[in-house]
Protein backbone atom coordinates (compact mmCIF):
# COMPACT_ATOMS: atom_id res chain seq x y z
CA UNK A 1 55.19 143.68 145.79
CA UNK A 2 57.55 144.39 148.31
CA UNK A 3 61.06 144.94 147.78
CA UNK A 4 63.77 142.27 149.04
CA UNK A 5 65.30 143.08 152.08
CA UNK A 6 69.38 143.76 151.84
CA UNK A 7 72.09 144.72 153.80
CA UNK A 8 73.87 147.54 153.90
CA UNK A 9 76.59 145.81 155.51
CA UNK A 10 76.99 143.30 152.89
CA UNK A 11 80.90 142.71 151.32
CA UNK A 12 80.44 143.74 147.51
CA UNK A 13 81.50 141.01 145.28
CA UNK A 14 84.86 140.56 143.62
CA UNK A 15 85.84 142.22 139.91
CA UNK A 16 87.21 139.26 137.97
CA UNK A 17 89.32 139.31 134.75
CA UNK A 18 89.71 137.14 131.86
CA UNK A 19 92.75 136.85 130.14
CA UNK A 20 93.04 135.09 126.63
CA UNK A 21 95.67 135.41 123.67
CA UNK A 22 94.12 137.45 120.23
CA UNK A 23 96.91 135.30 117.77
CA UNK A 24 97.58 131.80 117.58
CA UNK A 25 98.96 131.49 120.90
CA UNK A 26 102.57 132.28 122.88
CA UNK A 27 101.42 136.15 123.35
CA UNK A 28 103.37 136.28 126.78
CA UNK A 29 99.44 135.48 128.71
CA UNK A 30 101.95 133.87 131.47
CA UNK A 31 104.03 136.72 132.26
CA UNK A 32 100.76 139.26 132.07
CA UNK A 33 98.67 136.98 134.49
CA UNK A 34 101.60 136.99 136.89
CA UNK A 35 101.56 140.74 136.98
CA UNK A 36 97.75 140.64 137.32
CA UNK A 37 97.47 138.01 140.74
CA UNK A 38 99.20 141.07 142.64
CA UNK A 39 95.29 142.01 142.44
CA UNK A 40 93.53 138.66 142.51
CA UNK A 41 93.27 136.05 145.24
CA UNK A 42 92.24 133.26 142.57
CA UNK A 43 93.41 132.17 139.11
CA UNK A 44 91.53 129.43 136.89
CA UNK A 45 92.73 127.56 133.87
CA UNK A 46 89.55 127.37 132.27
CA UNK A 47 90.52 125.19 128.87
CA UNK A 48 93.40 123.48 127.37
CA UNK A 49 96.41 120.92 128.84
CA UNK A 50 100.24 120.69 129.29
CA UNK A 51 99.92 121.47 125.31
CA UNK A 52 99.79 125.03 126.72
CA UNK A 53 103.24 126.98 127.86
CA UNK A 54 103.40 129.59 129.89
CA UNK A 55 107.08 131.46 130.68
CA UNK A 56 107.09 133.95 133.29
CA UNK A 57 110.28 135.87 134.30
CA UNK A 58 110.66 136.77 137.77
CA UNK A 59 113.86 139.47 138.88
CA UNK A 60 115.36 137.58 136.14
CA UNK A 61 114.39 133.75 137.32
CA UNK A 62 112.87 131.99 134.46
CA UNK A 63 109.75 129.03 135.20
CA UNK A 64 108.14 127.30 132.46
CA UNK A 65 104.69 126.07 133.01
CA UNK A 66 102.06 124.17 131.33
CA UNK A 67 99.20 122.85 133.54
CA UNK A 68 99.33 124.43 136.79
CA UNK A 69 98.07 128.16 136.52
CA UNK A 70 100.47 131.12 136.64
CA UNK A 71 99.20 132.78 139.76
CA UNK A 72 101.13 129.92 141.38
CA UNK A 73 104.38 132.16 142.03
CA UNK A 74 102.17 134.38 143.87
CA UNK A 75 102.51 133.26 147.48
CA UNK A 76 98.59 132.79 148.61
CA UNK A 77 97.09 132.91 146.10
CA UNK A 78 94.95 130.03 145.20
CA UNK A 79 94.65 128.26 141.89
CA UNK A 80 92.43 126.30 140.26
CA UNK A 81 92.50 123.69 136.96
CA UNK A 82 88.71 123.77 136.01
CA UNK A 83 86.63 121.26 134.39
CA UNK A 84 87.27 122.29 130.51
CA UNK A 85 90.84 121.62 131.31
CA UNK A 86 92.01 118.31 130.47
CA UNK A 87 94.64 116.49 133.02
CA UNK A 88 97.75 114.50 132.52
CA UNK A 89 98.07 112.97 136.20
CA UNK A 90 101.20 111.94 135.68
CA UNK A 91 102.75 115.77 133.83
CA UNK A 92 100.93 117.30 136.51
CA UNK A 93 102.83 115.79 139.54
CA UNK A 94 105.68 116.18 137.57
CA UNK A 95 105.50 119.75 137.27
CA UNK A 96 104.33 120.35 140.80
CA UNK A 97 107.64 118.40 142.29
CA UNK A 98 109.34 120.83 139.89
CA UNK A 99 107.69 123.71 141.49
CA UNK A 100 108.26 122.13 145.24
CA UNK A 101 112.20 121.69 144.56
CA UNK A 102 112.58 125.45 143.80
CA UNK A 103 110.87 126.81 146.99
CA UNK A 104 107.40 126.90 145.35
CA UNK A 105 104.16 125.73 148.16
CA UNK A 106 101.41 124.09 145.35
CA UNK A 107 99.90 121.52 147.16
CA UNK A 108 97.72 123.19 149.26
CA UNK A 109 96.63 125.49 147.01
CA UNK A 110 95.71 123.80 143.89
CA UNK A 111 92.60 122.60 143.27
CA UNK A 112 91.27 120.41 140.64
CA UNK A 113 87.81 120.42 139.30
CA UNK A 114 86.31 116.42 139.62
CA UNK A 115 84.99 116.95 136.33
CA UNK A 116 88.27 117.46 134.30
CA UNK A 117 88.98 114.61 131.93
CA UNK A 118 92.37 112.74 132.54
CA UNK A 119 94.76 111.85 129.83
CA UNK A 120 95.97 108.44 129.52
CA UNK A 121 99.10 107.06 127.80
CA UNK A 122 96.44 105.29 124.90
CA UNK A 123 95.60 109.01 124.45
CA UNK A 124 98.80 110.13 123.55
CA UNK A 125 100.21 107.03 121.95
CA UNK A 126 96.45 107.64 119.28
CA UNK A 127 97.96 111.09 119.06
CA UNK A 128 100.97 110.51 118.32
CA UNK A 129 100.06 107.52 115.73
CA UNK A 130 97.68 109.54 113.64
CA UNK A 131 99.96 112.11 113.17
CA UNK A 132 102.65 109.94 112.00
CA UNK A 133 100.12 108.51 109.93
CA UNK A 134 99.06 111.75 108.20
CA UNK A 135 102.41 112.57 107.36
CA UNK A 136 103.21 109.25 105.94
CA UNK A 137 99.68 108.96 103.83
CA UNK A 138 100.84 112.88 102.43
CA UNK A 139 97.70 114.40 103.99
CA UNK A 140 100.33 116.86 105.82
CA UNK A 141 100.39 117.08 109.88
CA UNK A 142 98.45 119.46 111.92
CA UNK A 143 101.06 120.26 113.84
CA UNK A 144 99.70 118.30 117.56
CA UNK A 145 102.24 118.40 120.30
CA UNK A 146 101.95 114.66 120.54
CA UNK A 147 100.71 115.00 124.23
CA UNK A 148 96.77 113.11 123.82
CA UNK A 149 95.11 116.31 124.09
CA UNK A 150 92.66 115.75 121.20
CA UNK A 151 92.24 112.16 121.87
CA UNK A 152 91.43 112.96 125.57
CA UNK A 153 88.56 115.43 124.04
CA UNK A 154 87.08 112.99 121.57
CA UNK A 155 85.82 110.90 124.82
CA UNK A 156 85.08 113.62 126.33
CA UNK A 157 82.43 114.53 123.95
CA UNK A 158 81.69 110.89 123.48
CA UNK A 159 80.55 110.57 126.81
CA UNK A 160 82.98 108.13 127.61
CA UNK A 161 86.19 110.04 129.38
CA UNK A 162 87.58 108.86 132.19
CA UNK A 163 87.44 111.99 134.77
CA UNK A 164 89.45 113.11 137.73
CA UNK A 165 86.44 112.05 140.14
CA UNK A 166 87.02 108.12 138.66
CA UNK A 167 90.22 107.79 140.65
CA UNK A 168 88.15 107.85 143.86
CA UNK A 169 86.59 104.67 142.77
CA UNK A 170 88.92 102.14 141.94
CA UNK A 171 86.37 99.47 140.86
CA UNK A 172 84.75 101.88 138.87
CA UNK A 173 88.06 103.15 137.24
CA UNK A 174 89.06 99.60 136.28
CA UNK A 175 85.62 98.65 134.58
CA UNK A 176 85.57 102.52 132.70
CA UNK A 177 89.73 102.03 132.28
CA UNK A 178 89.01 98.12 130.49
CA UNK A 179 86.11 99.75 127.92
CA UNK A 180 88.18 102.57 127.04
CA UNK A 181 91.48 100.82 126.04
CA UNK A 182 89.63 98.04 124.34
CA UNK A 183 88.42 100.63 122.04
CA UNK A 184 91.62 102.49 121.60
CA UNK A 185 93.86 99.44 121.28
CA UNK A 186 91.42 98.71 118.50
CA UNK A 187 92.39 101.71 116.53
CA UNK A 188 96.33 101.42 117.64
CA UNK A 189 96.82 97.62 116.77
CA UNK A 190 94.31 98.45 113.54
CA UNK A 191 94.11 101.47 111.57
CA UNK A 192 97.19 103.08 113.13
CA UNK A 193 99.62 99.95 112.73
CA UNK A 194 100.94 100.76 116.24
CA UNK A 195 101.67 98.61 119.05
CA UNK A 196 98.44 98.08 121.82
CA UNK A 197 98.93 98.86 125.30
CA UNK A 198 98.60 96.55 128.29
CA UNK A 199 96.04 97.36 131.12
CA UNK A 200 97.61 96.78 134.20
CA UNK A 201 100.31 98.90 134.13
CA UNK A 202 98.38 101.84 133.34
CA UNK A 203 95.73 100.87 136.18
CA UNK A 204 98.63 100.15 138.79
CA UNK A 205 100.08 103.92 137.87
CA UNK A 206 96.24 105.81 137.86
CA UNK A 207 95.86 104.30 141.54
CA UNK A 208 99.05 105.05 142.33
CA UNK A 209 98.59 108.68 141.41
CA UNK A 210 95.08 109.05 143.03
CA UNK A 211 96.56 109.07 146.15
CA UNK A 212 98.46 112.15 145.39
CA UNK A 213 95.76 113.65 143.93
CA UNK A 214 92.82 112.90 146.09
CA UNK A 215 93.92 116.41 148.58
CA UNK A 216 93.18 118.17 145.54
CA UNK A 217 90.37 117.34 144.16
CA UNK A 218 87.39 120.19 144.57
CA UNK A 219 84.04 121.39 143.23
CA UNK A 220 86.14 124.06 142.06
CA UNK A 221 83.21 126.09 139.95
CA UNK A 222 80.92 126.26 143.12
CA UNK A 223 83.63 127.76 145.56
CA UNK A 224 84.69 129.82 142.88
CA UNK A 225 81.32 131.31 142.95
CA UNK A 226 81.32 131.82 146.88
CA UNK A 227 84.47 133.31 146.79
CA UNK A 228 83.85 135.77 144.62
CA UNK A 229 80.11 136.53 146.42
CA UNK A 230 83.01 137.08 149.41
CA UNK A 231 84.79 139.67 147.49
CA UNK A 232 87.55 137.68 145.85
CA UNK A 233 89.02 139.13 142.98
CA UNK A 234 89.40 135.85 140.02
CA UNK A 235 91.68 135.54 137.07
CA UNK A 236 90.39 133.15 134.77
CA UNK A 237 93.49 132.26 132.36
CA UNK A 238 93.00 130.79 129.21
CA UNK A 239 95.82 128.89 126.97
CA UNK A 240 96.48 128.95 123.14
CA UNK A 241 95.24 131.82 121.14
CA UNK A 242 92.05 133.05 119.78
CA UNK A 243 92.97 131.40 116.45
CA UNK A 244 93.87 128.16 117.33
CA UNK A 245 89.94 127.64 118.96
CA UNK A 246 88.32 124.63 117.93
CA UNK A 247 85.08 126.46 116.64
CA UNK A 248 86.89 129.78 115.32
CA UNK A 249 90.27 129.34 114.65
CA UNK A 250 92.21 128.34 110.99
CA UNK A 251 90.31 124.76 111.11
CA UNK A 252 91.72 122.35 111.02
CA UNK A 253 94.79 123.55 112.14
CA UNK A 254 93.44 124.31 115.81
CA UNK A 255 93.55 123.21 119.08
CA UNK A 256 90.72 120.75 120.69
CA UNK A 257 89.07 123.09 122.89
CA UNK A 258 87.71 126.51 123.10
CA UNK A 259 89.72 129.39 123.51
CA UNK A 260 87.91 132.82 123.35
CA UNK A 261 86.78 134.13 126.48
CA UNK A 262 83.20 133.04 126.56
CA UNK A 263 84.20 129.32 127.38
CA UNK A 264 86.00 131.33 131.10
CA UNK A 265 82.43 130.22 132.62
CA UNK A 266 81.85 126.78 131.16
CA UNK A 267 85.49 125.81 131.31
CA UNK A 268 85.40 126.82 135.04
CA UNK A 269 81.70 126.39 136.03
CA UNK A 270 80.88 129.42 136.82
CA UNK A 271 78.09 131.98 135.20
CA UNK A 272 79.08 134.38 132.43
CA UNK A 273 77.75 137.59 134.54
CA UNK A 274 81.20 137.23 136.45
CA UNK A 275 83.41 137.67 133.44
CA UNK A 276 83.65 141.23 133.85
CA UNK A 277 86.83 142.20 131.73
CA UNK A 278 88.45 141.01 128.98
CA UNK A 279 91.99 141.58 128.49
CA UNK A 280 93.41 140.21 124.96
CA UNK A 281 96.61 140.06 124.75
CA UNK A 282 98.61 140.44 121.63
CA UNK A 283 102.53 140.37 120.16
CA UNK A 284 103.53 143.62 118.65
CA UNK A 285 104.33 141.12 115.77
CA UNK A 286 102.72 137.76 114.71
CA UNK A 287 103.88 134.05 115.24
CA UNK A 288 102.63 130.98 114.82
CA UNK A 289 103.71 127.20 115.98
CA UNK A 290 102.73 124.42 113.80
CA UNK A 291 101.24 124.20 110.30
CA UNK A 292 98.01 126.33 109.07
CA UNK A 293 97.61 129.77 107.23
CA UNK A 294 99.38 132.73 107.75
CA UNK A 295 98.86 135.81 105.82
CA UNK A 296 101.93 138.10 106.74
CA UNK A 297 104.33 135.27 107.24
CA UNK A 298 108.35 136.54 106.82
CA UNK A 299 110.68 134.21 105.83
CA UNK A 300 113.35 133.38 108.72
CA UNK A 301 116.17 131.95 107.43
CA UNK A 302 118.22 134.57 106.02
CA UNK A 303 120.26 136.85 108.84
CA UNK A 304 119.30 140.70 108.09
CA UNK A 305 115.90 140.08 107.12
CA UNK A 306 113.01 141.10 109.18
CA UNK A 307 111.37 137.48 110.13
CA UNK A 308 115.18 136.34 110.99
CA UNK A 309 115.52 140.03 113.45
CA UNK A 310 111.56 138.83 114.97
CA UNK A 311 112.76 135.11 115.39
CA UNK A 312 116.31 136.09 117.14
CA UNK A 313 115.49 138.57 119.09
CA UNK A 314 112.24 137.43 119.96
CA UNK A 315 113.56 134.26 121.09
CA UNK A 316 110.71 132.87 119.35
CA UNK A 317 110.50 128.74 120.50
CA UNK A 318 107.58 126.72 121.47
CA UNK A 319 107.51 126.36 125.61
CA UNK A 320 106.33 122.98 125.21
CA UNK A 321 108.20 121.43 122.16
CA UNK A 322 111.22 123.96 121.30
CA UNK A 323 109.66 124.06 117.77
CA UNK A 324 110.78 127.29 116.12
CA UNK A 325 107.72 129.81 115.80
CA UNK A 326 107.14 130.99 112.56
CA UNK A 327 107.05 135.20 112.48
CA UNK A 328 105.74 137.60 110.44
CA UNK A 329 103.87 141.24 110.86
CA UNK A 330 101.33 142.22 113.05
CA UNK A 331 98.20 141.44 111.26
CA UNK A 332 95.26 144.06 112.74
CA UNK A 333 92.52 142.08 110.27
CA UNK A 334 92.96 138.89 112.22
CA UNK A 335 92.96 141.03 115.61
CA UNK A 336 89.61 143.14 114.28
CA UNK A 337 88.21 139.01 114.33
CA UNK A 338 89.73 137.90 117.58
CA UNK A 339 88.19 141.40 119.21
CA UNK A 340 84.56 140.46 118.01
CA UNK A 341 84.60 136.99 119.18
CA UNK A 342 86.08 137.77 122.74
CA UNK A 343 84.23 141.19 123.48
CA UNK A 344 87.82 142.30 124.25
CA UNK A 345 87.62 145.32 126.98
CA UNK A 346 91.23 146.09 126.27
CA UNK A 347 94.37 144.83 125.10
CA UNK A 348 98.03 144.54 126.26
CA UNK A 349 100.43 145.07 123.33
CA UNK A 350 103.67 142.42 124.42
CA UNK A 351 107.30 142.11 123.03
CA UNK A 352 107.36 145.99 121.74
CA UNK A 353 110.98 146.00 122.59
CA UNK A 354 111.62 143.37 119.80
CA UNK A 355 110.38 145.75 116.94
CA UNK A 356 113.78 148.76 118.53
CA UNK A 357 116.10 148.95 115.63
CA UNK A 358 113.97 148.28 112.86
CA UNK A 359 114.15 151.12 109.87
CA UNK A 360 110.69 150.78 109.01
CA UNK A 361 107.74 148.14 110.43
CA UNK A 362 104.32 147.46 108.92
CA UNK A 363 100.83 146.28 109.89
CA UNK A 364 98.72 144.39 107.53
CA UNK A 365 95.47 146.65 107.59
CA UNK A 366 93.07 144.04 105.47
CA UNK A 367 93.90 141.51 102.19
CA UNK A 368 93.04 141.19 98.41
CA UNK A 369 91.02 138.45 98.51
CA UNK A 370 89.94 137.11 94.95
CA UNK A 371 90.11 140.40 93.67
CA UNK A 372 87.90 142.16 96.26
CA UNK A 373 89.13 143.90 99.37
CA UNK A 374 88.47 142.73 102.81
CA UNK A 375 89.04 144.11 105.89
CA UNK A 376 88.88 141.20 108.34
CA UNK A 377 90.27 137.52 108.47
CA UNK A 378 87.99 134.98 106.90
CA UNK A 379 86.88 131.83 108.40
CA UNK A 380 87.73 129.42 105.56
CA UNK A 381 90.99 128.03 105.96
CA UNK A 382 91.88 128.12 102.00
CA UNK A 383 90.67 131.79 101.79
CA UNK A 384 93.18 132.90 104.26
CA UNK A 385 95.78 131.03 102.52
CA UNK A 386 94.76 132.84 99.18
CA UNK A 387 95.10 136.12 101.09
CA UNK A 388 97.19 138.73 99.56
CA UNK A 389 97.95 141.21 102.67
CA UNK A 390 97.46 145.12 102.54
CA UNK A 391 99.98 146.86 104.42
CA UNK A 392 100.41 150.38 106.04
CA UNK A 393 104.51 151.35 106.75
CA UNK A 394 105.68 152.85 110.03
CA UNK A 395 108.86 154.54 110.26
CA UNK A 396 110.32 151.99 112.94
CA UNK A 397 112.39 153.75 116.20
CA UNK A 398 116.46 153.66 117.32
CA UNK A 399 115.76 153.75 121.02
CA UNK A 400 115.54 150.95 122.92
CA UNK A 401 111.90 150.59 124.45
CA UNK A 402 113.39 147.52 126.65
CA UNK A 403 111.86 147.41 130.05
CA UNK A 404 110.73 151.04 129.92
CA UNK A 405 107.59 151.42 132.57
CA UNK A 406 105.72 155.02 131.24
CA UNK A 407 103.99 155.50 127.87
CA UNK A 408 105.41 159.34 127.54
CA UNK A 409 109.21 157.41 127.31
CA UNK A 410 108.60 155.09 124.77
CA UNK A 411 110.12 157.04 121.29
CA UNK A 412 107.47 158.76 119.43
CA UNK A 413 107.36 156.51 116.56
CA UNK A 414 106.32 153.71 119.35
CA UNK A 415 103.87 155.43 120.54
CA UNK A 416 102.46 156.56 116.92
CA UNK A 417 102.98 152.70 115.73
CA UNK A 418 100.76 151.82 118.88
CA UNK A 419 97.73 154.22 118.34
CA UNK A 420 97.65 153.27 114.82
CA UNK A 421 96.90 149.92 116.06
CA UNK A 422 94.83 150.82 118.87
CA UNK A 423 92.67 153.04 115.58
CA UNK A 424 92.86 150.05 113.62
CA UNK A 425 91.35 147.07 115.91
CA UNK A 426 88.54 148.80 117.44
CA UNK A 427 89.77 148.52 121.00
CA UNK A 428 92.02 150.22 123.76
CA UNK A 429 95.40 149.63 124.86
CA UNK A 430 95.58 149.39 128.13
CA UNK A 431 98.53 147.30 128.54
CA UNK A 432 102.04 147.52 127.24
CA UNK A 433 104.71 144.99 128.19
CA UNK A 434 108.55 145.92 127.33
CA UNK A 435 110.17 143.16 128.39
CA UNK A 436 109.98 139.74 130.13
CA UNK A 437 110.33 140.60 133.66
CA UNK A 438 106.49 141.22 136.02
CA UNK A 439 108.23 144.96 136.94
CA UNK A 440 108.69 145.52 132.58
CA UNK A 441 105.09 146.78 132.20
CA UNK A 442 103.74 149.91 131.22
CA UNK A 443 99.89 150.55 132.72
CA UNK A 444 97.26 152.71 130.84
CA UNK A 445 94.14 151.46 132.50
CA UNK A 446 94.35 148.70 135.89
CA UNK A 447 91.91 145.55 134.35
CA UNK A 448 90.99 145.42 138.31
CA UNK A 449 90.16 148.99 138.34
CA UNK A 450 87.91 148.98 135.49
């Protein structure tokens, strides 16, 4: 048979990165994809809603986001909110005028996927009503933010969402709109002894809202795909943490959708050959936000102690609801776990400079479980709670690592504290981030020069 013909001529296509947190979320993936769009010309949330927060710090200028992707305070480059994302209409213009009053152009380049699933105020009053509920029935709360993200997923899966590409057709919209809060008016005003919502204020607002929206709307995974056969470089962001993933996280106390990396090319319709690089990233410590397991929890309350230093200096608050984080050691068992289901190609160690001035630190290196030792986290929720951790002791440093840019200045016991880690998870650093500021980064190995 013949060979295909080819040119010679032809533009190569683009080297794309995925970037995704190895914890239970709030690694700093905001501040690390900001840094990384000074190589990309596109950036894709590919999962997730404004339940997600992402704080970048730019020459000292702070900017909380949620929805819209972080490659946004990169002036031209384009971003995209794909189809496993699901939209708030109303947050989203919100944070968009935000963006507009501080000099920020979003408009014309965001683009929203048709396909995403919109949130509606029955979502988040169900969301808000069943956790109430749990707490008052002594079943305990999962820890929601109360913003209709699982609800919006439940009729997604049902086959009965309301999507972005509704709001073109009113008529359509209304009939879909009536169905929908029939049902969920049935649960509010029934098993959730809350109050039903009317219908036409929330149709009135949708239509309202199209209009705005309508500019943006896009087959975002098919010009993603001819961009990058162009040679565009994509960033495909991901929100929440490894552990908080609906399929492999501590269930129940997850999130609603997928988190790892695989999901990149279903959450943003594109094909998994073009997720060429994993970055993980990962705290030099471990938090969490919410209720669920966690092995090498410190307690916080007590100034002098270790989880009090991580929470103070850290700064450690939710983006998104200002709920403390709870701290404790960097836990290289749950990392071996998050590196296997991401097929991380390297990781970027953030917040080293909040471990400077500790005497000594630790890593937990596996658990007693049961009586046996294991070396990796398990899946079952009440076996991680009966873990017992195993740790190994570093001598901790005096000198502050604070927005220090080369590996061969960090103090020695940094750097030994680091390739313990690095020995211990089974994959490279190639990242280190000293500080909050884009500039506070130290660079082993480029992702876009892999």
């Amino acid at each position: 048979m013949q060979a295909m013909n080819t040119r010679a001529d032809a533009k190569p296509a683009g080297h794309n990165v995925v970037v995704v947190g190895t914890q239970w979320g709030d690694e700093g993936k905001g501040k690390v994809v900001d840094w990384l769009t000074d190589h990309a010309q596109a950036v894709v949330r590919f999962q997730g809603g404004h339940n997600a927060g992402h704080t970048l710090v730019i020459k000292g200028v702070k900017t909380a986001l949620q929805l819209i992707p972080s490659g946004i305070m990169r002036d031209g480059v384009a971003c995209y909110i794909g189809n496993g994302v699901v939209v708030d209409p109303t947050h989203l213009l919100g944070e968009i005028e935000r963006l507009e009053k501080i000099g920020v152009e979003v408009r014309s380049r965001l683009f929203i996927s048709e396909s995403c699933p919109l949130i509606l105020p029955f979502h988040v009053e169900v969301d808000k009503a069943r956790e109430a509920l749990r707490e008052s029935s002594g079943a305990g709360r999962i820890g929601t933010t109360g913003k209709g993200i699982g609800p919006a997923y439940e009729d997604k899966v049902a086959r009965r969402a309301l999507r972005v590409q509704d709001l073109k057709h009113p008529q359509r919209f209304a009939k879909k709109l009536h169905e929908l809060l029939e049902l969920h008016n049935f649960a509010l005003g029934g098993y959730l002894q809350s109050k039903p919502l009317a219908y036409q204020p929330i149709y009135d607002h949708a239509m309202q809202v199209a209009e705005q929206l309508r500019p943006m709307m896009a087959d975002v995974g098919y010009i993603l795909h001819n961009a990058n056969r162009a040679g565009a470089n994509i960033l495909f962001e991901g929100a929440q943490g490894t552990l908080l993933d609906i399929d492999h996280g501590t269930y129940p106390y997850v999130t609603s959708s997928n988190c790892v990396a695989g999901n990149a090319a279903a959450g943003a319709g594109v094909g998994p050959h073009l997720l060429h690089y994993i970055l993980g990233i990962t705290k030099a410590y471990t938090t969490r936000v919410g209720s669920g397991p966690f092995p090498t929890e410190l307690p916080m309350d007590e100034p002098g102690t270790v989880g009090h230093h991580l929470s103070t200096v850290g700064q450690e608050r939710g983006t998104v609801t200002g709920r403390p984080r709870r701290c404790g050691w960097l836990d290289a068992a749950l990392l071996k776990r998050s590196v296997i289901i991401n097929g991380i190609s390297g990781l970027c160690i953030t917040k080293l400079d909040v471990l400077d001035g500790l005497p000594e630190i630790k890593v937990c290196v596996g658990y007693e479980l049961h009586g046996r030792r294991i070396d990796i986290l398990p899946l079952d929720a009440d076996d991680i709670v009966a873990c017992v951790p195993v740790y190994d002791t570093f001598a901790g440093w005096t000198d502050s690592t604070f927005g220090v840019t080369e590996w061969d200045k960090l103090p020695l016991n940094a750097r030994r504290y680091l390739e313990r880690v690095q020995g211990l998870i089974g994959a490279p650093i190639d990242m280190v981030s000293t500080g909050p500021d884009r500039e506070h980064t130290i660079l082993l190995r480029h992702p876009y020069q892999d």
